[in-house]
Protein backbone atom coordinates (compact mmCIF):
# COMPACT_ATOMS: atom_id res chain seq x y z
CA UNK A 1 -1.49 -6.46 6.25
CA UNK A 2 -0.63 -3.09 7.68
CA UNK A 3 -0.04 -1.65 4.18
CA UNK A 4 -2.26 -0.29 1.74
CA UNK A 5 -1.73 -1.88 -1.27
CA UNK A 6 -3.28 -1.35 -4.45
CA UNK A 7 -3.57 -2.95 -7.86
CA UNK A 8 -4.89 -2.34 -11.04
CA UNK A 9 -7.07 -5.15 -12.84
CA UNK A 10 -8.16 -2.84 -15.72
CA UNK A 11 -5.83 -4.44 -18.69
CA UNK A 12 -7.05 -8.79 -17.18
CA UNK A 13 -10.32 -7.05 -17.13
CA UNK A 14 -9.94 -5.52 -20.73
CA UNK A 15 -7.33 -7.93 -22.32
CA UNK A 16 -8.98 -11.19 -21.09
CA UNK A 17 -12.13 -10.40 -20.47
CA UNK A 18 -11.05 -11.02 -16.37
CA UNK A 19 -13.71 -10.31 -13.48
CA UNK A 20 -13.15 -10.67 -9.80
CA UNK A 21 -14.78 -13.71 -8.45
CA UNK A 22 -15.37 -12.22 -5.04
CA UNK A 23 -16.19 -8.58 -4.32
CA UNK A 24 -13.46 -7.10 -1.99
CA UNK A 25 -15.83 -6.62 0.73
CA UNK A 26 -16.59 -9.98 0.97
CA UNK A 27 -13.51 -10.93 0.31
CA UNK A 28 -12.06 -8.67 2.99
CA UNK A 29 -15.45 -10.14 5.80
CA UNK A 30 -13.57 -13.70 4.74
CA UNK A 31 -10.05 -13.01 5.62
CA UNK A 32 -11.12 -11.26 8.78
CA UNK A 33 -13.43 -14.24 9.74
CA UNK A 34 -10.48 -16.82 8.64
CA UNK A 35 -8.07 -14.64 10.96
CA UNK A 36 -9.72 -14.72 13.56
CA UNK A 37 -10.84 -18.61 13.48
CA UNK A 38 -7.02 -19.58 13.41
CA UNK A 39 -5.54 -16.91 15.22
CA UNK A 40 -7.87 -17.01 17.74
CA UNK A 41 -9.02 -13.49 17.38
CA UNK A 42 -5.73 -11.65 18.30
């Protein structure tokens, strides 16, 4: 999780018609709100 990491969706987006179900900031608020609930915040 300390790494930047970076993919590109563009051909799933283009070839199958592929959009994200979850924007990333939401989807980033989720993991940080599941991390915290089972890691107890650390």
């Amino acid at each position: 999780m300390t790494t930047s990491h970076w993919f590109d969706i563009s051909a799933a987006k283009r070839e199958l018609g592929w959009r994200p179900r979850v924007k990333i900031e939401d989807g980033m608020a989720r993991v940080s709100h599941w991390i915290r609930a089972t890691q107890g915040g650390a």
